[in-house]
N, C-alpha and C. Protein backbone atom coordinates (compact mmCIF):
# COMPACT_ATOMS: atom_id res chain seq x y z
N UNK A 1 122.62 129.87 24.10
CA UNK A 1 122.66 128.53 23.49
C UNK A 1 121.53 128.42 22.46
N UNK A 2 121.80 127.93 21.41
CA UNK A 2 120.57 127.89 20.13
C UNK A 2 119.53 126.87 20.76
N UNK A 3 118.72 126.86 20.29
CA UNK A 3 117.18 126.01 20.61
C UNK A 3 117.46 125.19 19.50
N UNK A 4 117.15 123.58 19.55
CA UNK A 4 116.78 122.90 18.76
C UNK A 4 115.91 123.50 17.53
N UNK A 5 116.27 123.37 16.39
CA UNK A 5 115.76 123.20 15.16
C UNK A 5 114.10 123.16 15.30
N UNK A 6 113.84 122.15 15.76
CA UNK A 6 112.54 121.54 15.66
C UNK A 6 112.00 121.74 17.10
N UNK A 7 111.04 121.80 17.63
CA UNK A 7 110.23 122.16 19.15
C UNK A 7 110.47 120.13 19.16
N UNK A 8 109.61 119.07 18.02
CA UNK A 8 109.91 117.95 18.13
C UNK A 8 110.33 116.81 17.38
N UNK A 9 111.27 116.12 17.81
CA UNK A 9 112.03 115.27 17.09
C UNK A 9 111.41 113.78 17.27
N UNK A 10 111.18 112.73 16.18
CA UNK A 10 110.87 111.73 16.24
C UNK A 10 111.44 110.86 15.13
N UNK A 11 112.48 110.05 16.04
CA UNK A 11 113.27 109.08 15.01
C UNK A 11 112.45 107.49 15.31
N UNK A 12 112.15 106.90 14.55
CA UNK A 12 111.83 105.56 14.24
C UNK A 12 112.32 104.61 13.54
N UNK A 13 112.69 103.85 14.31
CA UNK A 13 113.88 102.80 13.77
C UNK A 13 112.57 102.04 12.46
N UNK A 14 113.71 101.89 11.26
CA UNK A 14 113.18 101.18 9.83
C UNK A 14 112.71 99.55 10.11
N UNK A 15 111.33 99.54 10.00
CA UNK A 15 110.82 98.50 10.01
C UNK A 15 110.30 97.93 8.33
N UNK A 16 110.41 96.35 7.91
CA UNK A 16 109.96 95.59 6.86
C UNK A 16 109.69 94.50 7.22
N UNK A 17 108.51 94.02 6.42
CA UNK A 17 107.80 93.24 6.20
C UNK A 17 106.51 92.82 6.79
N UNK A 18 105.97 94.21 7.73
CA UNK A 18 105.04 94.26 8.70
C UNK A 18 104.04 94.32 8.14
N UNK A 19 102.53 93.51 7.93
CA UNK A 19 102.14 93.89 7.81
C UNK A 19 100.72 95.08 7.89
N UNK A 20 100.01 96.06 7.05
CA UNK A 20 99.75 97.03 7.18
C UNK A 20 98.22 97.09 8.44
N UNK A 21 98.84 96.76 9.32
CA UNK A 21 97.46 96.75 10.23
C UNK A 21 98.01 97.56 11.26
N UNK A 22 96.79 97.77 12.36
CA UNK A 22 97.04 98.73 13.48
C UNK A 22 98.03 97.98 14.55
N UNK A 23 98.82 98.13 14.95
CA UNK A 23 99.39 97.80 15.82
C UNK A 23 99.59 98.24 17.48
N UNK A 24 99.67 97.21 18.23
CA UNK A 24 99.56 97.59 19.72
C UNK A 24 101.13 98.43 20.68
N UNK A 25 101.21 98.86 21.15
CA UNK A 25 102.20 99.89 21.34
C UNK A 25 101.94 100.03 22.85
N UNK A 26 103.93 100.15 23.35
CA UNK A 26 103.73 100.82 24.63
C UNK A 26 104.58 101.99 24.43
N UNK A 27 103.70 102.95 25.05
CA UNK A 27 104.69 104.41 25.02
C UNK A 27 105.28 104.41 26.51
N UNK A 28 106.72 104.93 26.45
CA UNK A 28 107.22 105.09 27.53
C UNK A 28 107.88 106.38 27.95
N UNK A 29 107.75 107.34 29.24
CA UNK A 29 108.31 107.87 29.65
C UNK A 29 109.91 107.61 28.93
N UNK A 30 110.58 108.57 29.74
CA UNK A 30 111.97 108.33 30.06
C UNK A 30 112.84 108.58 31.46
N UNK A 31 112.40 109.90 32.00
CA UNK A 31 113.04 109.26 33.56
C UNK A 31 112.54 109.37 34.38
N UNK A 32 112.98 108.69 35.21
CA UNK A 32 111.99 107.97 36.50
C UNK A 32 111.49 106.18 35.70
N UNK A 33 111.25 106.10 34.12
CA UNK A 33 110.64 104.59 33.74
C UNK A 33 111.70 104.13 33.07
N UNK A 34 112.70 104.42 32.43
CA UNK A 34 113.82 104.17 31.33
C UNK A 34 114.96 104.63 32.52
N UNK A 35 116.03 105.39 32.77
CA UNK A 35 116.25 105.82 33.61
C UNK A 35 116.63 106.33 34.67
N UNK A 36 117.46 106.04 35.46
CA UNK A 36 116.99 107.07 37.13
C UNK A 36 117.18 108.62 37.23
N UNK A 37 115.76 108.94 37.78
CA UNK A 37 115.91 110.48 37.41
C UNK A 37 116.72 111.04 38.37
N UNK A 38 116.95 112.18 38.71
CA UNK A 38 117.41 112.68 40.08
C UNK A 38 116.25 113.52 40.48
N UNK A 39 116.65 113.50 41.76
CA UNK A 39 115.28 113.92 42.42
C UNK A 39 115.82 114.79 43.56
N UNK A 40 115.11 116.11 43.66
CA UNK A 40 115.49 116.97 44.30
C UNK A 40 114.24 117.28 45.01
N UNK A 41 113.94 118.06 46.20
CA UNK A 41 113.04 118.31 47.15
C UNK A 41 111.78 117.53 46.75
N UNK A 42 111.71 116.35 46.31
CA UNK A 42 110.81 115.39 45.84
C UNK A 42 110.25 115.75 44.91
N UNK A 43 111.06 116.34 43.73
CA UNK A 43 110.86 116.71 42.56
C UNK A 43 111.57 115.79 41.38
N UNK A 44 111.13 115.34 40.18
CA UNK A 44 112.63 114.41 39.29
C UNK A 44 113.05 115.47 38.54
N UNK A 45 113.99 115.30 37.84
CA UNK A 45 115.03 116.49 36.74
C UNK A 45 115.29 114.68 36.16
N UNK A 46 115.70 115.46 35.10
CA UNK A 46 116.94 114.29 33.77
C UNK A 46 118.09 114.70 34.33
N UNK A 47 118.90 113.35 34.56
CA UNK A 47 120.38 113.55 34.47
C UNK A 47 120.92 114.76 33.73
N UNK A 48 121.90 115.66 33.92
CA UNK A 48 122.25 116.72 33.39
C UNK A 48 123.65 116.15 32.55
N UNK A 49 124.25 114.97 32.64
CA UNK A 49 125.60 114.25 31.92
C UNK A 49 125.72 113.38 31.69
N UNK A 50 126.10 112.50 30.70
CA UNK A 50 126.36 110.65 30.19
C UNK A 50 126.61 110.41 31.44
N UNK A 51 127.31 110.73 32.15
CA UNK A 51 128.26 109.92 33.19
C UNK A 51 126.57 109.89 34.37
N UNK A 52 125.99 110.39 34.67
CA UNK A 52 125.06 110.13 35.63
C UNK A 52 123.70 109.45 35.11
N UNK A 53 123.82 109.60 33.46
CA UNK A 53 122.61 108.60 32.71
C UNK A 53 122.57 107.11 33.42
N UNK A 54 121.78 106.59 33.54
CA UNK A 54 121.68 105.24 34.45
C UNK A 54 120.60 104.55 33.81
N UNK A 55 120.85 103.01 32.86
CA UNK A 55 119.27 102.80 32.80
C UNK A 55 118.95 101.53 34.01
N UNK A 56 117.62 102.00 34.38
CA UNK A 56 117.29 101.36 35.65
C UNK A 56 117.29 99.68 35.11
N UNK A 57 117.70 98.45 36.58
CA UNK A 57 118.32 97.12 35.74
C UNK A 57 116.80 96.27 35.56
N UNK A 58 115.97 96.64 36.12
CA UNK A 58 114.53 96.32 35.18
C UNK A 58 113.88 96.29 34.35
N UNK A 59 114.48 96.93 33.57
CA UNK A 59 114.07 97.79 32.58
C UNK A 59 114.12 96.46 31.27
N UNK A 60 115.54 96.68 31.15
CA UNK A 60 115.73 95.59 29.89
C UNK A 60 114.95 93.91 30.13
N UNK A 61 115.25 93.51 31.08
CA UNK A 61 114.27 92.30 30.86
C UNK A 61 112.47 92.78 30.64
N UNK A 62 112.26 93.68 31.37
CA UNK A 62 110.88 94.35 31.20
C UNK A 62 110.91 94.79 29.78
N UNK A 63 111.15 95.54 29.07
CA UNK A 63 111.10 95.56 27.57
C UNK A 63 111.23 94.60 26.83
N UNK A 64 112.12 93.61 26.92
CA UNK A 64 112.21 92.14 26.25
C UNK A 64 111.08 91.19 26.47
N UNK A 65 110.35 91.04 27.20
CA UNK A 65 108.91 90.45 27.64
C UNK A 65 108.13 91.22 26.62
N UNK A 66 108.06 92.39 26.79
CA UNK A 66 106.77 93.00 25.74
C UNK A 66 107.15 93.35 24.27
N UNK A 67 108.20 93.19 24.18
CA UNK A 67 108.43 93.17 22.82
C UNK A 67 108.28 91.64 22.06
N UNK A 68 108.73 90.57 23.25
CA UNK A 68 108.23 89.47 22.61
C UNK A 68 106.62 89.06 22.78
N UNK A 69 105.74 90.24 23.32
CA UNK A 69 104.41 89.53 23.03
C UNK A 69 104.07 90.57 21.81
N UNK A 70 104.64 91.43 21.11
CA UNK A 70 104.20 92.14 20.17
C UNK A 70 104.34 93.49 20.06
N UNK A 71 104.56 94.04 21.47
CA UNK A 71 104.36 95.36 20.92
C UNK A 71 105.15 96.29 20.53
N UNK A 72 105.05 97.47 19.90
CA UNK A 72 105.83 98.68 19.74
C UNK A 72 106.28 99.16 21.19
N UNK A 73 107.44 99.30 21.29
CA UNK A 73 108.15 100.21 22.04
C UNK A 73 108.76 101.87 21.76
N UNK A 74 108.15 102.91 22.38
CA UNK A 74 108.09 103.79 22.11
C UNK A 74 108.44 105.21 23.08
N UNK A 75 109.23 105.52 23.17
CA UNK A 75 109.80 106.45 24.30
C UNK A 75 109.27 107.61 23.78
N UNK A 76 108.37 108.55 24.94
CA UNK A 76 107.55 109.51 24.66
C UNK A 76 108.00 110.61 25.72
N UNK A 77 108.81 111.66 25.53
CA UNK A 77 109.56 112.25 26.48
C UNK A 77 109.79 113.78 26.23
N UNK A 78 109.29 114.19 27.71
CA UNK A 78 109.68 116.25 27.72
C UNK A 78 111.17 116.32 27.60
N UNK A 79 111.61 117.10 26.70
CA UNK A 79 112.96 117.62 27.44
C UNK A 79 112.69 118.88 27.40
N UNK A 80 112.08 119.83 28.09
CA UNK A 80 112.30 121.26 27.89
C UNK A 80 113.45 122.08 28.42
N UNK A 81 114.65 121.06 28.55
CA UNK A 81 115.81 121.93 29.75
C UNK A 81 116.78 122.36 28.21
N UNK A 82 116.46 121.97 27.03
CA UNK A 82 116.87 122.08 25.81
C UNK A 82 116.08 123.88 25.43
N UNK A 83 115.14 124.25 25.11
CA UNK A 83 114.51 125.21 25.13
C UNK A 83 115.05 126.49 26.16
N UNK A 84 115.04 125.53 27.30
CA UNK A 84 115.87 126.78 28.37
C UNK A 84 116.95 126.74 28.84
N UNK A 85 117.81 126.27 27.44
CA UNK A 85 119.43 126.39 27.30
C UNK A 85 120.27 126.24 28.76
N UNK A 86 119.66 124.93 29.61
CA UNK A 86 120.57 124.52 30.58
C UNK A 86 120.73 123.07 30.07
N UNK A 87 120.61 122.76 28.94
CA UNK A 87 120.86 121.41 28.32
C UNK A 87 121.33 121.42 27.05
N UNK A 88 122.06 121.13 26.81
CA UNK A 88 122.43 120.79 24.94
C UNK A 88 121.79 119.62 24.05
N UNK A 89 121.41 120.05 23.34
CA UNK A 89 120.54 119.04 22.45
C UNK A 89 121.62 117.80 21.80
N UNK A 90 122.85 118.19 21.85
CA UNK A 90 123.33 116.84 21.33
C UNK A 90 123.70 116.18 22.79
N UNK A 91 123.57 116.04 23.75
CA UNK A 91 123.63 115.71 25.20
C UNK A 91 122.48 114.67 25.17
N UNK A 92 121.39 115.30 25.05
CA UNK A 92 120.15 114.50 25.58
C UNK A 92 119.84 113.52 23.68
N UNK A 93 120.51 113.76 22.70
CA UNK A 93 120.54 112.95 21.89
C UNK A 93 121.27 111.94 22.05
N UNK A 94 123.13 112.13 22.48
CA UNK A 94 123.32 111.10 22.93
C UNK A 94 123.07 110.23 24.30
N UNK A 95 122.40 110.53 25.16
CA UNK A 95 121.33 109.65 26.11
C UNK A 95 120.56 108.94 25.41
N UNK A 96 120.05 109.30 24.44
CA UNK A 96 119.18 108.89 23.36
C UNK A 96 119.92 107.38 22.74
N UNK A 97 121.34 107.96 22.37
CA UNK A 97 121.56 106.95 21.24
C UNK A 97 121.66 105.86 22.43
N UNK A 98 122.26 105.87 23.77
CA UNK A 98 122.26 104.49 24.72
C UNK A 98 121.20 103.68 24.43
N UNK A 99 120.35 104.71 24.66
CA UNK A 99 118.78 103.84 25.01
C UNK A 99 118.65 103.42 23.65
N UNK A 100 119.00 103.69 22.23
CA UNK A 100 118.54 102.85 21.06
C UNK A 100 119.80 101.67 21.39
N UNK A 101 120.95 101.91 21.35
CA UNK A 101 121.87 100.86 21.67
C UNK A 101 121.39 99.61 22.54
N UNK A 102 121.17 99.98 23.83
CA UNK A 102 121.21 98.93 24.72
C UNK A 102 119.75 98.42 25.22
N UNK A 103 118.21 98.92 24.24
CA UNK A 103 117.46 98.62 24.37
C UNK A 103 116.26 98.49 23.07
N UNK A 104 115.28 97.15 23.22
CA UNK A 104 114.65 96.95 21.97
C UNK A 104 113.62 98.09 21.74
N UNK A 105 114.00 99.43 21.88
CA UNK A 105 113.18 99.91 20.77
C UNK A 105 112.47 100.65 19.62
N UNK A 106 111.19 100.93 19.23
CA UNK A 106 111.12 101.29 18.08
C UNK A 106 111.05 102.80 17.52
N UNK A 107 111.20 103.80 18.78
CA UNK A 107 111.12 104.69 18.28
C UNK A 107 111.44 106.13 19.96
N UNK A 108 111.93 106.97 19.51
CA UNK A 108 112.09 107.92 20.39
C UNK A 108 111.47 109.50 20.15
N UNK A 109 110.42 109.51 20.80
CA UNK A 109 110.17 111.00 20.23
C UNK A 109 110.33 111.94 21.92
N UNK A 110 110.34 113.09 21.04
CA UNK A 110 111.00 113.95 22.41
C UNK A 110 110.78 115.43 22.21
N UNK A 111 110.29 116.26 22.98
CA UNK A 111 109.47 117.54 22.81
C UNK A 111 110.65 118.44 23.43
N UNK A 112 111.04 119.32 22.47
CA UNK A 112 112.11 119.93 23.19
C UNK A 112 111.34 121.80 23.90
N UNK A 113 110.70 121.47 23.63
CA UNK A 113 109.93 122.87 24.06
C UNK A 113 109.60 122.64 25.46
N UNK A 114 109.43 124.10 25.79
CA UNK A 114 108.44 124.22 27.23
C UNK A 114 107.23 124.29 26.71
N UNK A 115 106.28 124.13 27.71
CA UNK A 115 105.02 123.83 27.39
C UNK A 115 104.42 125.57 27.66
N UNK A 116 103.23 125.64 26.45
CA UNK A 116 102.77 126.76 26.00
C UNK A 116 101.55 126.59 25.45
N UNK A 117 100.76 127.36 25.04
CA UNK A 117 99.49 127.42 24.10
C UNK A 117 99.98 126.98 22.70
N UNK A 118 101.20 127.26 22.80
CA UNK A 118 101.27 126.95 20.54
C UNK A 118 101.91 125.57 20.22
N UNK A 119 102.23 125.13 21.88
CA UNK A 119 103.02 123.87 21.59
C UNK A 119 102.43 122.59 21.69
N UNK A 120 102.01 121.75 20.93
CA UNK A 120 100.86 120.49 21.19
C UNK A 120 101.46 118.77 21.62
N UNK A 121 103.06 118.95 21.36
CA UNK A 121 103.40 117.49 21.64
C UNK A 121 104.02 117.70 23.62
N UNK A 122 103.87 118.97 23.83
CA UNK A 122 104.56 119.08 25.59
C UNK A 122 103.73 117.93 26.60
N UNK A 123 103.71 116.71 26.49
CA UNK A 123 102.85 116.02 27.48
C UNK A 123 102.34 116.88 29.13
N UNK A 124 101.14 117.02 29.72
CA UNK A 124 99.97 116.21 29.38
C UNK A 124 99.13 116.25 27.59
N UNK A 125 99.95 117.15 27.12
CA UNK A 125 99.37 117.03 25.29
C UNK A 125 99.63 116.04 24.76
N UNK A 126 99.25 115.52 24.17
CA UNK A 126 98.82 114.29 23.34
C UNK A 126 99.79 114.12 22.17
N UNK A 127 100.16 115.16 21.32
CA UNK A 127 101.28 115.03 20.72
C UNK A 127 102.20 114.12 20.24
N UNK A 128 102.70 114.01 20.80
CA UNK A 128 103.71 112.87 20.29
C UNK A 128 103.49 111.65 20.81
N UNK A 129 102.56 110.76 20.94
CA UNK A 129 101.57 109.88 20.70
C UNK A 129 101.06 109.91 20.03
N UNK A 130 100.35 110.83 19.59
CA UNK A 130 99.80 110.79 18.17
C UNK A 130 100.69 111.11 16.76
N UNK A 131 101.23 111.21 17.11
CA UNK A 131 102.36 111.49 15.96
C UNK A 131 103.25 110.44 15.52
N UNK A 132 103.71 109.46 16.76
CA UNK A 132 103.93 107.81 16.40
C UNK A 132 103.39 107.36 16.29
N UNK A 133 102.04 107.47 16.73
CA UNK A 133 100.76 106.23 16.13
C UNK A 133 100.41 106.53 14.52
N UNK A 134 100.60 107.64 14.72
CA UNK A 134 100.25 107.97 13.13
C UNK A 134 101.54 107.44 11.63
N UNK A 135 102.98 107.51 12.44
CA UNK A 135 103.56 107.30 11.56
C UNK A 135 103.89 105.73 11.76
N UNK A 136 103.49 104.83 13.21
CA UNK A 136 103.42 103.35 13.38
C UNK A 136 101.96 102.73 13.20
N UNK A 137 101.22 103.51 12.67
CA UNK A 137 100.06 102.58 12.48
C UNK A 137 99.63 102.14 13.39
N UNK A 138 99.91 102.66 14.52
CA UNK A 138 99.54 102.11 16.03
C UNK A 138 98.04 102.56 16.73
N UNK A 139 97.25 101.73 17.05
CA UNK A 139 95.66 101.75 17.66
C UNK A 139 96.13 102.06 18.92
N UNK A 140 95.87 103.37 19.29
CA UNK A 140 95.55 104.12 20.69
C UNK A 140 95.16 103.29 21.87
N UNK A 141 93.80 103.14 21.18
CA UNK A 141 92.96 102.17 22.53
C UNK A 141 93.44 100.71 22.50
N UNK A 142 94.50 100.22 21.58
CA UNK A 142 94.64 99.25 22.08
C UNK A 142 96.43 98.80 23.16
N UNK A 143 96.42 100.53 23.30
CA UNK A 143 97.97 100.69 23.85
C UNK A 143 97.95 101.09 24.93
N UNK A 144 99.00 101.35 25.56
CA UNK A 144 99.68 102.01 27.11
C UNK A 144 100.73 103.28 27.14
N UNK A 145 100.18 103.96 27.78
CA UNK A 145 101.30 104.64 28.52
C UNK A 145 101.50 104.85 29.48
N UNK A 146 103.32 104.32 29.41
CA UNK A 146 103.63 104.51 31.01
C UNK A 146 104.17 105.32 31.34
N UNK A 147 104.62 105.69 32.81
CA UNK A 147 105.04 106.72 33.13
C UNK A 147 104.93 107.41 34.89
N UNK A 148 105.86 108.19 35.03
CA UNK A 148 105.87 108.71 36.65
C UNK A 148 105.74 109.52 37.00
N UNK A 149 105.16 110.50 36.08
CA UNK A 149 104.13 111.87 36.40
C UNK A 149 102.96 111.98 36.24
N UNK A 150 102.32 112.98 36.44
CA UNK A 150 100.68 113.52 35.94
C UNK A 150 100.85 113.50 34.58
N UNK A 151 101.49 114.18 34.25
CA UNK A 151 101.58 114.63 32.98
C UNK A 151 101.97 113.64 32.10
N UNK A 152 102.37 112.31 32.31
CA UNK A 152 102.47 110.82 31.46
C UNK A 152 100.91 110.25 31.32
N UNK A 153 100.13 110.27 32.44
CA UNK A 153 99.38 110.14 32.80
C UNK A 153 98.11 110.48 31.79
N UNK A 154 98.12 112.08 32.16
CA UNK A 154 97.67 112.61 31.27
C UNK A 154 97.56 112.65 29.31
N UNK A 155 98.65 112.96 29.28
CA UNK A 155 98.82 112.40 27.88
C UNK A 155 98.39 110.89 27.27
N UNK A 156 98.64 109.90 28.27
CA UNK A 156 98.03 108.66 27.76
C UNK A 156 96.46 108.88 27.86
N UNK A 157 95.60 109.83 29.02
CA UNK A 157 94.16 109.73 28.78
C UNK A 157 93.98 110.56 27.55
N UNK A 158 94.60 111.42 27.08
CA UNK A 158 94.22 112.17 26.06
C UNK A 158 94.52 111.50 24.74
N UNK A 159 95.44 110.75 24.56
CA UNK A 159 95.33 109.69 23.30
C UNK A 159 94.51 108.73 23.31
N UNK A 160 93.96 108.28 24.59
CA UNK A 160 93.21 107.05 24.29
C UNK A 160 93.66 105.42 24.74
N UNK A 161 94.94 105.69 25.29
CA UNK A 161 95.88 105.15 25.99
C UNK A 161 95.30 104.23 27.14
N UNK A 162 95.75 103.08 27.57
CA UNK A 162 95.33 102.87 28.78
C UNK A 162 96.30 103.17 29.45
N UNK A 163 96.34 103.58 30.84
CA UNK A 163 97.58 104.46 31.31
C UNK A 163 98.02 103.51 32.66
N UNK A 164 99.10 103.78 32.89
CA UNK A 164 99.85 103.20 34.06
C UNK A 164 101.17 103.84 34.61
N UNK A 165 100.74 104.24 35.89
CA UNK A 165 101.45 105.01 36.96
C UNK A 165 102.72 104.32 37.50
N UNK A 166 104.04 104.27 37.19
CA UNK A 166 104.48 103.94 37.92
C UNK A 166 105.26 105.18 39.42
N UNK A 167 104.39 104.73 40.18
CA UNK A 167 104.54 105.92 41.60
C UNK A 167 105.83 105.71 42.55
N UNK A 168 106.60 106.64 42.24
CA UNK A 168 108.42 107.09 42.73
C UNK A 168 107.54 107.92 43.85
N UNK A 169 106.58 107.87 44.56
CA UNK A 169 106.16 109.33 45.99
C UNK A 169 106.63 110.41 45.34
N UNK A 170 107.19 110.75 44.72
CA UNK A 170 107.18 112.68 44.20
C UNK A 170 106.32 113.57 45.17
N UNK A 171 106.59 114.48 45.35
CA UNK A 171 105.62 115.42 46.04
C UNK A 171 105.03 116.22 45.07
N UNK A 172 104.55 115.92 44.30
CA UNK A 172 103.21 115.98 43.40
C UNK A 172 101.97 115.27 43.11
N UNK A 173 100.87 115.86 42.78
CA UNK A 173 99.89 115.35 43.07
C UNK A 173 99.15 114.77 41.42
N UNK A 174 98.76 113.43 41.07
CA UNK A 174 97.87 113.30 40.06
C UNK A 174 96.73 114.19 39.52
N UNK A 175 96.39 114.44 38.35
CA UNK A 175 95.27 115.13 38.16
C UNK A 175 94.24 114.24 37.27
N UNK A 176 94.74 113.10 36.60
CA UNK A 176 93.84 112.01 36.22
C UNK A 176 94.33 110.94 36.85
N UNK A 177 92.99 110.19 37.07
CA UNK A 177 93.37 108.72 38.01
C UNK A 177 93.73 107.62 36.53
N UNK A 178 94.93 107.24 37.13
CA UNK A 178 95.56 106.17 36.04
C UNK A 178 94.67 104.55 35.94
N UNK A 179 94.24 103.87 35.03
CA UNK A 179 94.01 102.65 35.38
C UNK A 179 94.59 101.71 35.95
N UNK A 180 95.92 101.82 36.34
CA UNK A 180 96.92 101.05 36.56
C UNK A 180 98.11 101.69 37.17
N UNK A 181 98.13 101.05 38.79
CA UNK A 181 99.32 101.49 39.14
C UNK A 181 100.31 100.86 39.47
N UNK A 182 101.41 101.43 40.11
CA UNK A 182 102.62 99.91 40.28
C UNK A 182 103.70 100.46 40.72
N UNK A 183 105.09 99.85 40.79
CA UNK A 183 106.18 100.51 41.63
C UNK A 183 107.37 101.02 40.34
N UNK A 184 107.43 99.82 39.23
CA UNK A 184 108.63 100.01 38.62
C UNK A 184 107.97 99.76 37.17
N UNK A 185 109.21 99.60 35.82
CA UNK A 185 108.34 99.01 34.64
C UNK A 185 108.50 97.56 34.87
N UNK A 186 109.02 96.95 35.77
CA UNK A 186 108.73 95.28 35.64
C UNK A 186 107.56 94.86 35.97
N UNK A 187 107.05 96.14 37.09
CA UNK A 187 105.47 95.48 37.35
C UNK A 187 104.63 96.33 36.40
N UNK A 188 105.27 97.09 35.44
CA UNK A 188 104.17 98.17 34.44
C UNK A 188 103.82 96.84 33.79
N UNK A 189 105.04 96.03 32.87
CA UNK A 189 105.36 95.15 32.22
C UNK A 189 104.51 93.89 32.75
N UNK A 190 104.48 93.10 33.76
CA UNK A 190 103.55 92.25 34.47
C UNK A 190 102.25 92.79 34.31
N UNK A 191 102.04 93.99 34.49
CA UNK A 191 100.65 94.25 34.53
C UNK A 191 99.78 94.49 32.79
N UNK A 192 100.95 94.99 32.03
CA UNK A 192 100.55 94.63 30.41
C UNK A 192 100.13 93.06 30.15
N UNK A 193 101.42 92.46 30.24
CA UNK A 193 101.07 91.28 29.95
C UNK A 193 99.69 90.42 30.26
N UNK A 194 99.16 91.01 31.26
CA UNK A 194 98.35 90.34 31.96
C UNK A 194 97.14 91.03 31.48
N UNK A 195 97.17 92.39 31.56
CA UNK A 195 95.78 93.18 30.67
C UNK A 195 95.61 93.11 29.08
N UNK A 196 96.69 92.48 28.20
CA UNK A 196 96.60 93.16 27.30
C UNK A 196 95.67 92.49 26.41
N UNK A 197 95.20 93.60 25.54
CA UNK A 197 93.70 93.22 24.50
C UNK A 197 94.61 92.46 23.27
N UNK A 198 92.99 91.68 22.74
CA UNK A 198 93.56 91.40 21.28
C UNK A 198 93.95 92.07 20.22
N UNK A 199 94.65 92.01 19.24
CA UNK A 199 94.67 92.62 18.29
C UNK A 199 93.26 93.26 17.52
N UNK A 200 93.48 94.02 17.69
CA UNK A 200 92.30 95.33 16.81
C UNK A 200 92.90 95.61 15.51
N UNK A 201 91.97 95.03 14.31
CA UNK A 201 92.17 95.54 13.09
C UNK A 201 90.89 96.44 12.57
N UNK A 202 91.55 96.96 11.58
CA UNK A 202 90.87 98.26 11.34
C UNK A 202 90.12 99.32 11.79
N UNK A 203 90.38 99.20 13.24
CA UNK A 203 89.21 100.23 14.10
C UNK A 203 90.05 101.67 14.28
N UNK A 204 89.46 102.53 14.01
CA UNK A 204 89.92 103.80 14.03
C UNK A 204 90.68 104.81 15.11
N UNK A 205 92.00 105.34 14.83
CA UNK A 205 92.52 105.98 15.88
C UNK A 205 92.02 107.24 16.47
N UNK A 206 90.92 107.51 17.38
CA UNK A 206 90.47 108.47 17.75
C UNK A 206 91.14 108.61 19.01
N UNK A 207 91.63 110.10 19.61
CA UNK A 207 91.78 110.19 20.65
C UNK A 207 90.66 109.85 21.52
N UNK A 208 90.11 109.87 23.22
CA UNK A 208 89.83 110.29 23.68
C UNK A 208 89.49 111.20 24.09
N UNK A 209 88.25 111.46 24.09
CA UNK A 209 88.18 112.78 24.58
C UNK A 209 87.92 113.78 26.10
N UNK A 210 88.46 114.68 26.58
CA UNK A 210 88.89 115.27 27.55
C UNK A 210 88.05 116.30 27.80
């Protein structure tokens, strides 16, 4: 099976009349937070077919709350089952197009590689967070990422992210402690609303450093 073109793809829906300041942003997983993953010996996988894609029913009122207090919505997601040709890349694109269909938001980026030394967007890498902040004008420290692995986790401490766990028990273990934990995105979503900073203009996007 051919490998995607690109190791990563990042489509961003056309925005006007914004203007040019840093903006606040939530990055989101995709399964297990967007969703339901399948889960095997307390492990998650991505749905392997449309027909078993499911988005979890929290979800959409939870994105509609934070999009009406401002922020970027931003799906930040591994697929490496694309790379090791047990997935087809127009498969997990159209999963893709649902989630632009039936939800507000602004952008989908997605790492089709396995993770390696040459590859920098494979979350816990920072990558593709920085790569939508860069092309959304989006302030790091004044954002979130969510998510139901280490490795969501991770990637939000390495951008600069404030991070938030939502914990499915997996039989895996954290390797950075999240600021924020919770069960689903309605309480990721409750718990934004409730933390979130003011608008930050002009302060500089530096990662964090690790």
């Amino acid at each position: 099976m051919p490998r995607a073109a690109s190791p990563i793809a990042i489509k961003i829906r056309p925005r006007t009349g914004v203007p040019d300041l840093l903006r606040r942003a939530v990055f989101l997983d995709r399964d297990g937070v967007l969703n339901r993953a399948v889960v095997r010996d307390g492990k998650p996988y991505p749905p392997t077919d449309l027909k078993s894609f499911e988005i979890l029913p929290e979800v959409g009122p939870a994105l509609a709350a934070l999009k009406s207090a401002g922020f970027l919505l931003i799906v930040a997601t591994n697929q490496p089952d694309v790379a090791r040709g047990v997935q087809t890349l127009s498969t997990v694109e159209s999963m893709h197009d649902i989630l632009r269909q039936s939800l507000p938001l602004d952008g989908i980026c997605a790492c089709y590689e396995e993770d390696g030394p040459d590859c920098t967007c494979y979350k816990p890498k920072p990558g593709l967070l920085l790569d939508a902040a860069s092309k959304l004008n989006v302030n790091l420290r004044a954002s979130y990422m969510v998510g139901d692995r280490w490795r969501d986790v991770g990637a939000g401490v390495a951008a600069g992210c404030t991070t938030i766990f939502i914990d499915r028990h997996y039989a895996e273990d954290l390797r950075d402690t999240p600021d924020i934990s919770c069960g689903n995105l309605a309480e990721a979503a409750a718990a934004i609303l409730k933390d979130m900073k003011a608008p930050i203009r002009g302060a500089p996007r530096i990662p964090r450093k690790t």
